[in-house]
Protein backbone atom coordinates (compact mmCIF):
# COMPACT_ATOMS: atom_id res chain seq x y z
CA UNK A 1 27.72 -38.87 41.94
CA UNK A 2 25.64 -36.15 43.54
CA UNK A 3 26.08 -35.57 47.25
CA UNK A 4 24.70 -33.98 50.28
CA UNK A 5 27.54 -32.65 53.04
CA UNK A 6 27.77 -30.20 55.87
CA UNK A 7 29.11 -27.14 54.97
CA UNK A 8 31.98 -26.42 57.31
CA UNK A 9 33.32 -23.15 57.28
CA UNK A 10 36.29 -21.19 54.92
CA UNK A 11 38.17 -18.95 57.04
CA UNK A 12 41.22 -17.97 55.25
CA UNK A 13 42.96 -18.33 51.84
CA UNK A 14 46.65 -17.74 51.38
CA UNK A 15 47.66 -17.44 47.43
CA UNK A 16 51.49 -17.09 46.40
CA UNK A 17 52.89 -16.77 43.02
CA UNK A 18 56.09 -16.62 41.91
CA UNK A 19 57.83 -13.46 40.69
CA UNK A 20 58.85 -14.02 36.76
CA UNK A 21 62.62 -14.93 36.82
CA UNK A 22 62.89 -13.44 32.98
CA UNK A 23 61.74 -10.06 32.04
CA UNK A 24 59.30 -9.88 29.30
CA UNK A 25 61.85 -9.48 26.41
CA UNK A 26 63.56 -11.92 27.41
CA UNK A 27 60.27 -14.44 27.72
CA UNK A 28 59.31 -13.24 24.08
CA UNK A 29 62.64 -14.10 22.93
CA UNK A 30 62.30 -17.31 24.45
CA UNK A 31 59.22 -18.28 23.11
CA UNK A 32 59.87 -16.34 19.52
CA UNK A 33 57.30 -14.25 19.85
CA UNK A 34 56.85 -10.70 18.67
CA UNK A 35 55.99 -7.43 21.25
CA UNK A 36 53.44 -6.70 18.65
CA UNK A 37 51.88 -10.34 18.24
CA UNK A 38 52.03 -10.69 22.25
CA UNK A 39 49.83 -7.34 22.42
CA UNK A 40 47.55 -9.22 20.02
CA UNK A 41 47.89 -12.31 22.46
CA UNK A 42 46.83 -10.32 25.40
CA UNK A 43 44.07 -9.02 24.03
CA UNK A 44 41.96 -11.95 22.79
CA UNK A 45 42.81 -13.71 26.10
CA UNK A 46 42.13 -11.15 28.56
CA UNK A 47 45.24 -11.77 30.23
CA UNK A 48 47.89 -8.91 30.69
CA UNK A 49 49.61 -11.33 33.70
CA UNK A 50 51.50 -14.43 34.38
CA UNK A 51 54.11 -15.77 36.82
CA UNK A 52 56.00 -18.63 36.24
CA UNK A 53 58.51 -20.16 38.94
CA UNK A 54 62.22 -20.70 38.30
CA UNK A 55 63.86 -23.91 37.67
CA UNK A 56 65.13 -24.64 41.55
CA UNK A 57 61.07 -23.72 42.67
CA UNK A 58 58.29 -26.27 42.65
CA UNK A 59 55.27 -26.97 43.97
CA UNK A 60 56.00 -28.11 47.50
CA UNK A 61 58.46 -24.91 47.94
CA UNK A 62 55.07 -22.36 46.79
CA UNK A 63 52.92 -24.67 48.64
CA UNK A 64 55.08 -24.68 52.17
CA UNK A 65 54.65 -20.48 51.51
CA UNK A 66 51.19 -20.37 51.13
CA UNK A 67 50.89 -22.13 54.34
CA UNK A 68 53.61 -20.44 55.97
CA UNK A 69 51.29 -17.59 55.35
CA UNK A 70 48.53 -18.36 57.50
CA UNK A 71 51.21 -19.60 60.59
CA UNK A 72 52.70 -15.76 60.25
CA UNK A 73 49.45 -14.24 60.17
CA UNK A 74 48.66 -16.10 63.05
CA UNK A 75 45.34 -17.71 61.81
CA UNK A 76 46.20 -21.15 63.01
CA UNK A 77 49.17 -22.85 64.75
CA UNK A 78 50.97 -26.06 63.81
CA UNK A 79 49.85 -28.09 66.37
CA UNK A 80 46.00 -27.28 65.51
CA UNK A 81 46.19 -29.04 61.87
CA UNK A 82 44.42 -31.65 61.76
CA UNK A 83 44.71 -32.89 58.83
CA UNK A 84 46.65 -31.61 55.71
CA UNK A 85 45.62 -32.16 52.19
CA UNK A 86 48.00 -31.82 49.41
CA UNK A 87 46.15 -31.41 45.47
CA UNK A 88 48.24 -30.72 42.61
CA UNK A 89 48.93 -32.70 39.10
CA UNK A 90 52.72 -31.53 39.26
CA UNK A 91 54.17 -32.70 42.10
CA UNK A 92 57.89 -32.19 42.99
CA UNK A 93 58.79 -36.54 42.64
CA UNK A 94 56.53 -39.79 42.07
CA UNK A 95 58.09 -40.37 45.66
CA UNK A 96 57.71 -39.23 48.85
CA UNK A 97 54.93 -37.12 48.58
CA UNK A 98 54.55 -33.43 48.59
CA UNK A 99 52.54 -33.52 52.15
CA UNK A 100 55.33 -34.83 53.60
CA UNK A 101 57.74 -32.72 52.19
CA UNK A 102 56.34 -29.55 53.05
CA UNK A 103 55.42 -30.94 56.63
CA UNK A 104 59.20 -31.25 56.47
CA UNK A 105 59.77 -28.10 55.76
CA UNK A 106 57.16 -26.61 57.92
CA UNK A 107 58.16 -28.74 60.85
CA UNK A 108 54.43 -29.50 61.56
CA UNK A 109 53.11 -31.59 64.56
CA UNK A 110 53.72 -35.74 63.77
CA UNK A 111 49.99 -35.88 64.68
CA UNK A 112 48.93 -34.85 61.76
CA UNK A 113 47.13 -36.50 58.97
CA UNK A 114 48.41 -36.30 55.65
CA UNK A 115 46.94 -36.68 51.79
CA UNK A 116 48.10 -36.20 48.40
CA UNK A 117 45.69 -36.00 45.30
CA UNK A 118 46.60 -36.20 41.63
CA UNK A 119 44.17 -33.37 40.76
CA UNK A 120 43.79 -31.24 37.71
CA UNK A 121 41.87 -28.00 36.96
CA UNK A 122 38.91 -29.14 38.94
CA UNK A 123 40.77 -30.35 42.23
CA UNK A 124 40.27 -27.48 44.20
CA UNK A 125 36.42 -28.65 44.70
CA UNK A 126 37.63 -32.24 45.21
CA UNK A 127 39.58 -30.96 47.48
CA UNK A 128 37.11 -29.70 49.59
CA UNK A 129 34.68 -32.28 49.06
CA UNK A 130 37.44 -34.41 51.37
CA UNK A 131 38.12 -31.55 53.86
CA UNK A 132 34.66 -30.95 54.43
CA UNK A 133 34.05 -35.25 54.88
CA UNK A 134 37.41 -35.34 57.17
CA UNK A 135 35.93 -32.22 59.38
CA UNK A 136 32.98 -34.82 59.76
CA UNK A 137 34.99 -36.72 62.46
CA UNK A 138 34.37 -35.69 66.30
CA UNK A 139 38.18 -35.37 66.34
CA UNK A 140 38.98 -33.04 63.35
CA UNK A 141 38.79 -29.62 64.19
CA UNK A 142 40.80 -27.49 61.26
CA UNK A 143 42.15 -29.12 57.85
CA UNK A 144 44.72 -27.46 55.57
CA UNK A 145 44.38 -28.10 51.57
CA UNK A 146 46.88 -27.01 49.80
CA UNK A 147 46.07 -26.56 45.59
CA UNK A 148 49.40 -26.17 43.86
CA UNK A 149 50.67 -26.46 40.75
CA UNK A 150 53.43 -25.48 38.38
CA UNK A 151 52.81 -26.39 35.03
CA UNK A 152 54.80 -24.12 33.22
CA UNK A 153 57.80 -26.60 33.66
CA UNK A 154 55.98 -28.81 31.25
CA UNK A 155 54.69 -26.69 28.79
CA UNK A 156 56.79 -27.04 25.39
CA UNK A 157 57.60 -23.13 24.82
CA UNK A 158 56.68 -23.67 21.19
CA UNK A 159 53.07 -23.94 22.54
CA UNK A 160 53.30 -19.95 23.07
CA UNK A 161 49.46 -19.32 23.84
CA UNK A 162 49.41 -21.62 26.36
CA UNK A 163 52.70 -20.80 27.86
CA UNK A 164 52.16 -17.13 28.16
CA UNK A 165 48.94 -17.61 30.13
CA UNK A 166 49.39 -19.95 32.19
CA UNK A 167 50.72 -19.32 35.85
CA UNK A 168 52.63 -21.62 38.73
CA UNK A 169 50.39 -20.78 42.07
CA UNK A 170 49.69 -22.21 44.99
CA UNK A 171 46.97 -21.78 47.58
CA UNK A 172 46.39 -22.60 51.14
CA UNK A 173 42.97 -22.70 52.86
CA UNK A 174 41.96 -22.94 56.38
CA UNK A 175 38.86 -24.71 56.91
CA UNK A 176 37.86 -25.45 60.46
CA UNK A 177 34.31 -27.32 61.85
CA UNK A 178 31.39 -25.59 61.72
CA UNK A 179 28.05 -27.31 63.49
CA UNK A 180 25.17 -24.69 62.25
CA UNK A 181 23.56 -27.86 59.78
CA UNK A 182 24.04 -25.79 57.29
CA UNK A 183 24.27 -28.36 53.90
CA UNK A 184 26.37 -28.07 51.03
CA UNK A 185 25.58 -29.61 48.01
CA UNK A 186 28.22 -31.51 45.38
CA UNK A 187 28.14 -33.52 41.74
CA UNK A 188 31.04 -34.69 39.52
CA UNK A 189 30.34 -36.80 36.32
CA UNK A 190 33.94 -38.16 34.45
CA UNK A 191 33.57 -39.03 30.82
CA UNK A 192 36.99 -41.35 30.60
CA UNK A 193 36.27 -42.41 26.89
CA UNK A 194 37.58 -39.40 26.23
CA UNK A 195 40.64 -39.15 28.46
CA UNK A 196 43.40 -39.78 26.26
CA UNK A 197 41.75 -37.73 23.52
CA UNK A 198 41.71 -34.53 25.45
CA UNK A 199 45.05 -34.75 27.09
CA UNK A 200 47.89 -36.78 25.59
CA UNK A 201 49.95 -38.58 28.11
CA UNK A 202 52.50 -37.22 30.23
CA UNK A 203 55.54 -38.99 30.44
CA UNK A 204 55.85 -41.42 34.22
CA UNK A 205 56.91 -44.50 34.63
CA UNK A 206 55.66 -45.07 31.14
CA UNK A 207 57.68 -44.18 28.61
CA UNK A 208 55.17 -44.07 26.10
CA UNK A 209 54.38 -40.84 26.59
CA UNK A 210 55.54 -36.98 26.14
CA UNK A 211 57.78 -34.45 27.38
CA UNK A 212 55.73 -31.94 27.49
CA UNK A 213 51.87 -31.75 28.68
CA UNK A 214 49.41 -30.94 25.24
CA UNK A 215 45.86 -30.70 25.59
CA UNK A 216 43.13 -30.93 22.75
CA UNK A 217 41.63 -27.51 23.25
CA UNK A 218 39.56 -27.77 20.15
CA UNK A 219 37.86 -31.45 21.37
CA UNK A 220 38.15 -29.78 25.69
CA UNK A 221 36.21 -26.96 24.17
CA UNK A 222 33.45 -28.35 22.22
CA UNK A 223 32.81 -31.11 24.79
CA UNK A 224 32.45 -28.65 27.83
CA UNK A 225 29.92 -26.23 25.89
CA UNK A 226 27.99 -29.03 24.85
CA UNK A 227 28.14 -31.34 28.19
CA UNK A 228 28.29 -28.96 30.95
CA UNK A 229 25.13 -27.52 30.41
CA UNK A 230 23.15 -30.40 30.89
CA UNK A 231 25.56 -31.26 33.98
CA UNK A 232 24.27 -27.96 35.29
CA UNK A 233 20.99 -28.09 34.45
CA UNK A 234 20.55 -31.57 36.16
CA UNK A 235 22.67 -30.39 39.42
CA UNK A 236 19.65 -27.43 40.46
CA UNK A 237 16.94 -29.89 39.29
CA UNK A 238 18.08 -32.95 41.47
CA UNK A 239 18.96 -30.99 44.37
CA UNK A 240 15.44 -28.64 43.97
CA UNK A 241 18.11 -25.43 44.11
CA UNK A 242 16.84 -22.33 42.44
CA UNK A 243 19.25 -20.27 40.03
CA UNK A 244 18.11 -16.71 41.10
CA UNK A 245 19.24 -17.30 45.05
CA UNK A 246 22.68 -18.15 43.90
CA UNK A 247 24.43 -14.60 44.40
CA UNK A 248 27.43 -15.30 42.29
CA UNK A 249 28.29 -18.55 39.89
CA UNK A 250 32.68 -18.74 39.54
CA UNK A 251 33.34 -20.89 36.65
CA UNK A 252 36.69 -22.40 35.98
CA UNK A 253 38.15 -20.79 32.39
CA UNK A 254 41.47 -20.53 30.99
CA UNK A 255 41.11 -17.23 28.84
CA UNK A 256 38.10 -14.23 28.52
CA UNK A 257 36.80 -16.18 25.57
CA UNK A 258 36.27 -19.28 27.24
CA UNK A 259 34.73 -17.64 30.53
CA UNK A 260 31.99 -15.25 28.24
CA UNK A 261 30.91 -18.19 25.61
CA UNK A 262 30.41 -20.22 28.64
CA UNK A 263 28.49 -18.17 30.58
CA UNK A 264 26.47 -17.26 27.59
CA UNK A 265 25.88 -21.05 26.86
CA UNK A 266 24.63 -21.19 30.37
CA UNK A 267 22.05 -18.52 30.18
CA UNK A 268 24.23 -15.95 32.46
CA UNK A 269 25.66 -12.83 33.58
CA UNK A 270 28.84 -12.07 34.20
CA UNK A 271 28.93 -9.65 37.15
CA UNK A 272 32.34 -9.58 38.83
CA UNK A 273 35.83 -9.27 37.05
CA UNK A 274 37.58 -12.96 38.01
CA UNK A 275 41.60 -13.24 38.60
CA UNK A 276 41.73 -14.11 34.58
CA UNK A 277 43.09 -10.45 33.46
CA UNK A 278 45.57 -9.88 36.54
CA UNK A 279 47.34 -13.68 37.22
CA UNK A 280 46.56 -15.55 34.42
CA UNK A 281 45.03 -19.27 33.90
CA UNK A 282 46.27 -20.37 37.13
CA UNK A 283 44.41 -23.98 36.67
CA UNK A 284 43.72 -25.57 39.64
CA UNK A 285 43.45 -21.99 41.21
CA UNK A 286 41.32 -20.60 39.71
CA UNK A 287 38.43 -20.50 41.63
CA UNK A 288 40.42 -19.53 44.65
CA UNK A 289 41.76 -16.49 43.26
CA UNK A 290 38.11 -15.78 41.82
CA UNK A 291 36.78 -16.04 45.68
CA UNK A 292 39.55 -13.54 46.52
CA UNK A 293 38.72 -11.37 43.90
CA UNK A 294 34.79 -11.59 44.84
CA UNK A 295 36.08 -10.62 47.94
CA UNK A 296 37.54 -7.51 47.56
CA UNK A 297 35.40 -6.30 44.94
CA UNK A 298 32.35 -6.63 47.24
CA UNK A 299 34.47 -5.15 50.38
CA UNK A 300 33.24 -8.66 52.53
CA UNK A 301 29.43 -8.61 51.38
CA UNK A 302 28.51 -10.98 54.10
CA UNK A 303 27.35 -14.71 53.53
CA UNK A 304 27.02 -15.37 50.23
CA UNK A 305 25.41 -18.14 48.24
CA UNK A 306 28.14 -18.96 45.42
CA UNK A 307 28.17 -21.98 43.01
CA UNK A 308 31.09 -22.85 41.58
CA UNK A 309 32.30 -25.11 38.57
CA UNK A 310 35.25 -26.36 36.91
CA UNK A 311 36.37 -29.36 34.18
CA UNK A 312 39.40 -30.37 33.54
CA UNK A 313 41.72 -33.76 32.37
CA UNK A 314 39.72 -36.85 32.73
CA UNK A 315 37.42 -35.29 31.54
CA UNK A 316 35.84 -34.40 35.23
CA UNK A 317 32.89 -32.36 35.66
CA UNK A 318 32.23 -30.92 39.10
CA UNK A 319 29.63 -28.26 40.56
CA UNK A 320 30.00 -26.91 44.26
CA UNK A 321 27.24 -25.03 45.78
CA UNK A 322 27.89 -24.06 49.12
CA UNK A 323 27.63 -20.87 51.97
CA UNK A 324 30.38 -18.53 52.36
CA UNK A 325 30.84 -15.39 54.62
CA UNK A 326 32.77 -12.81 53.12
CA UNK A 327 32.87 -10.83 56.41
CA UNK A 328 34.79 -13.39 58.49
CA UNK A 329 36.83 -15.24 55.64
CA UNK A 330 40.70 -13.72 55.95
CA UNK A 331 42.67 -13.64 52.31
CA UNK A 332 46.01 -12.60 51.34
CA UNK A 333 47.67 -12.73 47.43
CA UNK A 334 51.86 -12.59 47.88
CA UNK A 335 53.94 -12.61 44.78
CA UNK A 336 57.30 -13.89 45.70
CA UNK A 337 60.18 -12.23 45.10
């Protein structure tokens, strides 16, 4: 599906992380890992960082402090969200739903419209694909979404590579009408044939299924470098975009090797360091951190042209290309203690 939408307007971005509750020798004992084998680790990844939440933290608690990070900073009160969009693939229960639990704990206005999504890596652009369609109503003047996840609770600590990259996050982002016309463009293609190839089933209500999350990162690999070029190629051509006025393309990757054989396969240049190397594969956050990180590297920068990508379970495809202004957008990065 490729689609045409307004492009409302970013104005702040709230990240928190959660402050390791084991020190590293004790995480390497843990895992049974070596200091000398996790030096090795950190250098073919590219990641020297990650932050994983303690067993009485989940996603609704990091969530409910991103948030609580734009009420403090005074960037928008309660009674002005309109609408509050939860996206995460580990949510604290099946039932009730992590939107109402951290309006809960919040104590945010009854007025407000609330939405979960069972999202993966590449929910953060779903996600605002349906902020930017719910700011299309008269009445809807500022949405919340909230990307959160904490997947380290179900990764089997056997699976060391994986475990020592990966980091529990969670963002919030203010987004808030704009009426300038200015357009936004958006395409996702799912290839479901493959979906219980790439990621074996997670145990539910079904009980044929695992533990512990486990991905195919041999088959996830191949497929993307082969598929999401031509995904890419046929996004600019349908919607007549030209490559050279995009200022910066953010890609969703889980290590340095990933992120460079992509952007090689696509033909481009890498040319700002993303949150990879300082927080880890933080999933479905990614591309917030990255827009952070673009941030301060370019000290604002103005209004930018970005396009940004990510994959993930399904296996989902999605490209965003949209306007954002560096100058005006507020961001903060808070590593619980």
């Amino acid at each position: 599906m490729k689609l045409t939408i307004n492009n409302h307007s970013i104005k702040a971005i709230s990240v928190v992380l959660p402050k390791n509750f084991r020190t590293q020798q004790e995480e390497l004992s843990y895992i049974g890992l070596s200091e000398n084998k996790f030096k090795i680790l950190q250098q073919n990844s590219g990641i020297l960082n990650h932050f994983i939440s303690d067993e009485n933290t989940y996603a609704s608690d990091l969530a409910s402090k991103a948030l609580e990070e734009l009420l403090n900073q005074n960037l928008i009160k309660k009674d002005e969200i309109d609408a509050l969009i939860f996206a995460s693939f580990t949510p604290d229960f099946l039932a009730p739903s992590c939107s109402s639990l951290i309006h809960k704990n919040l104590k945010l206005d009854n007025r407000t419209l609330c939405f979960d999504m069972n999202a993966f890596c590449w929910g953060f652009l779903q996600g605002i694909l349906q902020a930017f369609s719910l700011l299309d109503y008269p009445n809807i003047k500022k949405v919340i979404l909230l990307c959160a996840s904490v997947k380290s609770k179900k990764i089997n600590p056997k699976d060391k590579i994986t475990f020592l990259n990966t980091s529990d996050s969670a963002s919030a982002i203010l987004i808030e009408k704009t009426n300038d016309q200015q357009k936004a463009f958006y395409s996702q293609n799912i290839f479901s044939e493959f979906v219980l190839e790439e990621t074996s089933p997670l145990k539910a209500f079904n009980e044929n299924a695992n533990e512990f999350g486990k991905t195919d990162g041999n088959l996830f690999f191949s497929f993307v470098m082969e598929k999401f070029p031509l995904f890419f190629e046929e996004f600019f051509n349908y919607f007549k975009q030209e490559k050279q006025e995009i200022d910066y393309f953010l890609f969703q990757s889980s290590n340095a090797f990933f992120r460079e054989k992509l952007l090689h396969t696509l033909k481009l240049k890498n040319n700002f360091n993303d949150s990879l190397r300082e927080y880890g594969d933080t999933l479905i956050n990614k591309l917030v951190l990255d827009l952070i990180c673009l941030q301060k590297q370019s000290a604002g920068g103005g209004i930018k042209d970005l396009c940004l990508g990510s994959f993930g379970t399904g296996i989902v495809f999605n490209i965003l290309k949209l306007k954002l202004d560096f100058n005006e957008l507020k961001s903060f990065i808070k590593i619980l203690e």
